[in-house]
Protein backbone atom coordinates (compact mmCIF):
# COMPACT_ATOMS: atom_id res chain seq x y z
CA UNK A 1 -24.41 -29.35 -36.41
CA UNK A 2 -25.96 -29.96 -33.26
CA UNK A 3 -25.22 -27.08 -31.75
CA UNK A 4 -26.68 -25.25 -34.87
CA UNK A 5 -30.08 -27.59 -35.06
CA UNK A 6 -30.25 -26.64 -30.95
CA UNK A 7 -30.23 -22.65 -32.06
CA UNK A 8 -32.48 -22.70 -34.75
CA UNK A 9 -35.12 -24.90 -32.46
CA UNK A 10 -34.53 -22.21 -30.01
CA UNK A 11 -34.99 -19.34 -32.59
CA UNK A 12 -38.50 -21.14 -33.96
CA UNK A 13 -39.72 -22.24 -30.47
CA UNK A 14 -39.13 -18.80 -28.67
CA UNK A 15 -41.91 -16.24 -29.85
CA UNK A 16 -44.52 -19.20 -28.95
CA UNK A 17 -43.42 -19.56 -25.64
CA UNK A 18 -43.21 -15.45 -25.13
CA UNK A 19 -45.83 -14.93 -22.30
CA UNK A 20 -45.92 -18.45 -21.17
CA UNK A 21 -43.66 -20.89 -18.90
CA UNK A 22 -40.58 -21.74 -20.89
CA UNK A 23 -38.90 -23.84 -17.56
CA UNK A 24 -39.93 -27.01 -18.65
CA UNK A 25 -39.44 -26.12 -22.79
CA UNK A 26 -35.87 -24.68 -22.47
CA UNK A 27 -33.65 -27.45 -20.83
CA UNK A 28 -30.35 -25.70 -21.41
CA UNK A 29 -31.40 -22.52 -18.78
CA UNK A 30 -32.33 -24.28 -15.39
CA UNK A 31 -29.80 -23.30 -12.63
CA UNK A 32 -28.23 -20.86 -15.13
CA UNK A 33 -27.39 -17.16 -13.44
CA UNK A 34 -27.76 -14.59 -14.43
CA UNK A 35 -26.49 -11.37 -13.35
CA UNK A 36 -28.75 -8.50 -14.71
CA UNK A 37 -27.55 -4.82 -13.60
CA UNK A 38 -29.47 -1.72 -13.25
CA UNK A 39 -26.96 1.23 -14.06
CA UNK A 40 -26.70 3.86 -11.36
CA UNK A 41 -29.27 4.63 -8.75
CA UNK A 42 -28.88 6.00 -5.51
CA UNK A 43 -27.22 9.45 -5.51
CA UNK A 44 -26.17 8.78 -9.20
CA UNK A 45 -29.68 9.35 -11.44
CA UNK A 46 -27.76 9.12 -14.22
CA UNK A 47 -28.95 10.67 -17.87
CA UNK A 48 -31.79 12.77 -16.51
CA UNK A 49 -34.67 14.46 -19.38
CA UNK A 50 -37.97 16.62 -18.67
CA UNK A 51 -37.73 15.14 -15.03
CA UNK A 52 -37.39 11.24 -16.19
CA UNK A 53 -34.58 9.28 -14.29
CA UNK A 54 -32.41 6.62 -16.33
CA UNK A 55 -31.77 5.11 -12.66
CA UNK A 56 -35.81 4.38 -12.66
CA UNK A 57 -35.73 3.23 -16.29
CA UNK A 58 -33.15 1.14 -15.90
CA UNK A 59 -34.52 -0.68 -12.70
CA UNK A 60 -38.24 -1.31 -13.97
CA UNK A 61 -37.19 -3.39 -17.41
CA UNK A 62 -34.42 -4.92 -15.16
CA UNK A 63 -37.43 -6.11 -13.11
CA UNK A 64 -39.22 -7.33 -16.08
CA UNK A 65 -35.96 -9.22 -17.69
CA UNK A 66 -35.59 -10.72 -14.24
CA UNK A 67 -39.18 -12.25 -14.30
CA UNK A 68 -39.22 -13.05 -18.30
CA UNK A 69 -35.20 -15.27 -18.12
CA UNK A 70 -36.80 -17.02 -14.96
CA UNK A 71 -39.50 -17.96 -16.98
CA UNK A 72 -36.61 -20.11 -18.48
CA UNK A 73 -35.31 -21.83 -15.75
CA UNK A 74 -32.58 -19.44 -14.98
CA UNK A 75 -31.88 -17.89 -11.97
CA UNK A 76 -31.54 -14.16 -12.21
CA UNK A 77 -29.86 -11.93 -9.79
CA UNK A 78 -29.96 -8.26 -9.76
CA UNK A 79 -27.12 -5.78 -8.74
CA UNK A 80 -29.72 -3.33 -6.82
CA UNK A 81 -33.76 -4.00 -6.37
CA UNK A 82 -33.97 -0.56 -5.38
CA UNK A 83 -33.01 3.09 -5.90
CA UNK A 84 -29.42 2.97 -4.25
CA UNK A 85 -26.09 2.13 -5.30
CA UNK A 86 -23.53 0.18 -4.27
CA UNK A 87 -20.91 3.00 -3.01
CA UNK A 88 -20.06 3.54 1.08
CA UNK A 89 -20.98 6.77 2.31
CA UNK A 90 -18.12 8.74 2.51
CA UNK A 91 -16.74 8.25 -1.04
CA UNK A 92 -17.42 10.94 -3.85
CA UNK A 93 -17.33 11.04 -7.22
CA UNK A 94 -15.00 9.01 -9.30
CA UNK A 95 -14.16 7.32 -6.17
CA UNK A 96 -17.84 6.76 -5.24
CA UNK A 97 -18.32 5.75 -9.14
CA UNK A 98 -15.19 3.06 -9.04
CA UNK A 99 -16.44 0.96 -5.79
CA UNK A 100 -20.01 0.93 -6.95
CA UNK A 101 -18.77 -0.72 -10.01
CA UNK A 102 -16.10 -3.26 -8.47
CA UNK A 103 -18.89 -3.98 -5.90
CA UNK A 104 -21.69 -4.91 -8.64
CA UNK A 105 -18.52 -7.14 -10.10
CA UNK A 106 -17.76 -9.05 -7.34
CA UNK A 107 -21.62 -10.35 -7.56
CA UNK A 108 -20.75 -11.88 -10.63
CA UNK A 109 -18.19 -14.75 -8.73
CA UNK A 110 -20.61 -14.27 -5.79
CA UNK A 111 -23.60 -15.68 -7.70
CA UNK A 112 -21.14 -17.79 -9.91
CA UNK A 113 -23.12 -16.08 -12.83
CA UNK A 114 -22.70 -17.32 -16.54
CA UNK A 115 -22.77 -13.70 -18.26
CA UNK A 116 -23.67 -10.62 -17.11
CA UNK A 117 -25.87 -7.63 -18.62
CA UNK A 118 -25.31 -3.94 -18.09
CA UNK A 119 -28.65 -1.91 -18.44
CA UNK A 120 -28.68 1.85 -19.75
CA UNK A 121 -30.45 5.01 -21.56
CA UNK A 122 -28.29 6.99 -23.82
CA UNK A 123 -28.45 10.89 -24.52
CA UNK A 124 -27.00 12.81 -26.96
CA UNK A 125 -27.07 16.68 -27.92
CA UNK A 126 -29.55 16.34 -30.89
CA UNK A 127 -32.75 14.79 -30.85
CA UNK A 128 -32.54 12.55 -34.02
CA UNK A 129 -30.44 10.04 -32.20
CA UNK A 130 -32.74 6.98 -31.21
CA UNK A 131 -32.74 3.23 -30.80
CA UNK A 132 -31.35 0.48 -28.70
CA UNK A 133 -27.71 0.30 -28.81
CA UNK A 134 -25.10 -2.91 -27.43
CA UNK A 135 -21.73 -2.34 -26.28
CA UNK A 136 -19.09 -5.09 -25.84
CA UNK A 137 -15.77 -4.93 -24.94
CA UNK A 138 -13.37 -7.07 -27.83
CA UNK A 139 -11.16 -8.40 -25.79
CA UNK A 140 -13.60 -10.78 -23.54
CA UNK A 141 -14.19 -14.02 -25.22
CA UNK A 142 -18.15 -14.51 -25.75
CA UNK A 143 -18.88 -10.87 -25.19
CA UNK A 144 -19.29 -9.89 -28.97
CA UNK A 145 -21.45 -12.61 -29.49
CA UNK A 146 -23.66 -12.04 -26.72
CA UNK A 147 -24.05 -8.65 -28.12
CA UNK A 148 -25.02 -9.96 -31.70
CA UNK A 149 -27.65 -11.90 -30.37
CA UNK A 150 -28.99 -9.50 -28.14
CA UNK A 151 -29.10 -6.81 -31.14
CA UNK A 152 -30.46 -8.79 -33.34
CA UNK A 153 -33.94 -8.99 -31.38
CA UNK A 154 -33.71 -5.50 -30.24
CA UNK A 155 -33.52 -4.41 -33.57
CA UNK A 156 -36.97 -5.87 -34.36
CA UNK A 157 -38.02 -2.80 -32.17
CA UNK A 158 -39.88 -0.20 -34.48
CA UNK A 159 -37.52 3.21 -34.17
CA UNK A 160 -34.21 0.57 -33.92
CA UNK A 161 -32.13 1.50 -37.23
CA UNK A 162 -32.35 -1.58 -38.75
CA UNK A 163 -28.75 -1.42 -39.71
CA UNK A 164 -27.42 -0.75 -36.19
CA UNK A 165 -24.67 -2.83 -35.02
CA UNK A 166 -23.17 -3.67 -31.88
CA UNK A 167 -19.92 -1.18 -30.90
CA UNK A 168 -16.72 -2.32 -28.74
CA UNK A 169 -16.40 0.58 -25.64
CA UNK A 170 -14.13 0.07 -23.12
CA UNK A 171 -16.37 0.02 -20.20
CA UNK A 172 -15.18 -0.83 -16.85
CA UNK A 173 -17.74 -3.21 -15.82
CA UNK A 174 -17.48 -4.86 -19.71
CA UNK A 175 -13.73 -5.09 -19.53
CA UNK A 176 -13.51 -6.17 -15.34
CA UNK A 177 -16.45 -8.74 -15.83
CA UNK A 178 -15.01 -12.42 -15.41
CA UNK A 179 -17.57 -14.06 -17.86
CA UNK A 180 -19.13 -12.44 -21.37
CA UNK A 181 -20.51 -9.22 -20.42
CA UNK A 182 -22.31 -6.19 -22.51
CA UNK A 183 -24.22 -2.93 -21.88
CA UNK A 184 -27.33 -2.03 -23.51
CA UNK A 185 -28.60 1.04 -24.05
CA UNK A 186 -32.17 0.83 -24.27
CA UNK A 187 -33.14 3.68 -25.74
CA UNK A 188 -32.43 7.79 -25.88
CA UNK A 189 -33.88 10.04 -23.35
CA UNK A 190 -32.88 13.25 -25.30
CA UNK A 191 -35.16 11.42 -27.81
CA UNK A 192 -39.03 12.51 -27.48
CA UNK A 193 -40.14 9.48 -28.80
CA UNK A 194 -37.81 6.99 -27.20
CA UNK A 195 -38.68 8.94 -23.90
CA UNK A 196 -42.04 8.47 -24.59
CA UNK A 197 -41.18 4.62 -25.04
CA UNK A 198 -38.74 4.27 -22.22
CA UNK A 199 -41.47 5.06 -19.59
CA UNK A 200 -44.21 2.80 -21.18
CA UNK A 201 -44.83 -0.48 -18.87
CA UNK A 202 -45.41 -2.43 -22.48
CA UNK A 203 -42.67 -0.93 -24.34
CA UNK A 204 -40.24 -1.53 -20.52
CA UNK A 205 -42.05 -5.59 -21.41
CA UNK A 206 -40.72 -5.42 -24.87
CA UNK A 207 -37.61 -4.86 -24.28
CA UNK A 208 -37.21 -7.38 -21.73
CA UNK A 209 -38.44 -9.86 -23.64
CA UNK A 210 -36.07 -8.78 -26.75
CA UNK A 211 -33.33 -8.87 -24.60
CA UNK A 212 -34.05 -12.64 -22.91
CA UNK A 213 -34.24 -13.73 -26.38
CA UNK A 214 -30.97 -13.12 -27.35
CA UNK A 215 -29.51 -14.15 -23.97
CA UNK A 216 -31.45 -17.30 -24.04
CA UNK A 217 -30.38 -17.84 -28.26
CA UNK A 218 -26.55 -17.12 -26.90
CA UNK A 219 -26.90 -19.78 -24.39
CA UNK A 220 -28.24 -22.08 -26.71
CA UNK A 221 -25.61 -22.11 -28.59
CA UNK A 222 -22.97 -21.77 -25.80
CA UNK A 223 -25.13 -24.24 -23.42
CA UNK A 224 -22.18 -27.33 -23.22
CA UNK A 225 -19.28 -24.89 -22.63
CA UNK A 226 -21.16 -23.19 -19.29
């Protein structure tokens, strides 16, 4: 019951306090981390359309989730602030892609972070595909709830399908990560209108801000056991 009564005060409490300072209102998140990490970058640009990078994309509403969860009272650490990854030169490839993603792990019992979220942009082959989508993997406790929480707000987002769930994948970062874990995929560059949306400073905001809402409703409820 209390945890429940905690939630829904959280729920009610959280689209007031959107664009103000929630450290003092939201108890539960001081001194929480957070690891928040920008997929690819560097040599890896990732899903590429009409000469729009997912590594940029993924950086600038990293930035802006940073800044909105340590509005909270969380601390928030990023994997990369900049257009590198974390590979040595030398390595290629799968290779390259493996230590870049054990290296953005081991930042996650670095930072002694709480959860850790895994930002993306989807393509596919046809246009029609659009949306924000959250991946989990099943067999890390927390991880599918994170997820729900997350999707929930994100599919408040017009061009979401309202109906969209959150999928299992088995991601190496989701199924290496020590604490609950997820990858969101913010939207589809092989989309026109989602790439429209992806590269819009407000839109990058909104989805930030959708995003630290779930993470902040999932640590509501989770708050005593973290």
């Amino acid at each position: 019951m209390a945890k429940f009564i905690l939630v829904l005060f959280t729920c009610l409490m959280l689209p007031a306090l959107a664009g103000a300072s929630w450290a003092s209102e939201i108890a539960f998140m001081s001194g929480k981390v957070i690891l928040i990490d920008p997929g690819h970058g560097g040599f890896d640009p990732g899903t590429v359309r009409k000469g729009i990078y997912e590594k940029q994309i993924n950086l600038e509403v990293a930035k802006k989730l940073k800044q909105t969860l340590e509005e909270t009272g969380a601390k928030v650490t990023l994997t990369r602030t900049g257009d590198y990854n974390l590979a040595v030169v030398g390595l290629h490839g799968k290779e390259a892609h493996r230590y870049d993603l054990k290296k953005r792990l081991d930042l996650v019992d670095k930072n002694k972070a709480v959860l850790l979220v895994s930002l993306h942009v989807n393509a596919f082959g046809m246009s029609n595909c659009r949306g924000s989508e959250v991946f989990y993997y099943p067999d890390k406790p927390g991880s599918k709830e994170l997820a729900e929480y997350i999707m929930d707000e994100l599919r408040q987002i017009p061009g979401t399908p309202p109906k969209r769930s959150v999928k299992s994948n088995d991601y190496f970062i989701l199924r290496n990560s020590g604490v609950p874990a997820v990858l969101v995929e913010t939207g589809y560059l092989s989309n026109p209108a989602d790439r429209d949306n992806l590269v819009n400073q407000d839109y990058q905001k909104k989805l930030a801000e959708k995003i630290s809402f779930g993470i902040v409703k999932y640590l509501a409820v989770n708050a005593a056991c973290l």
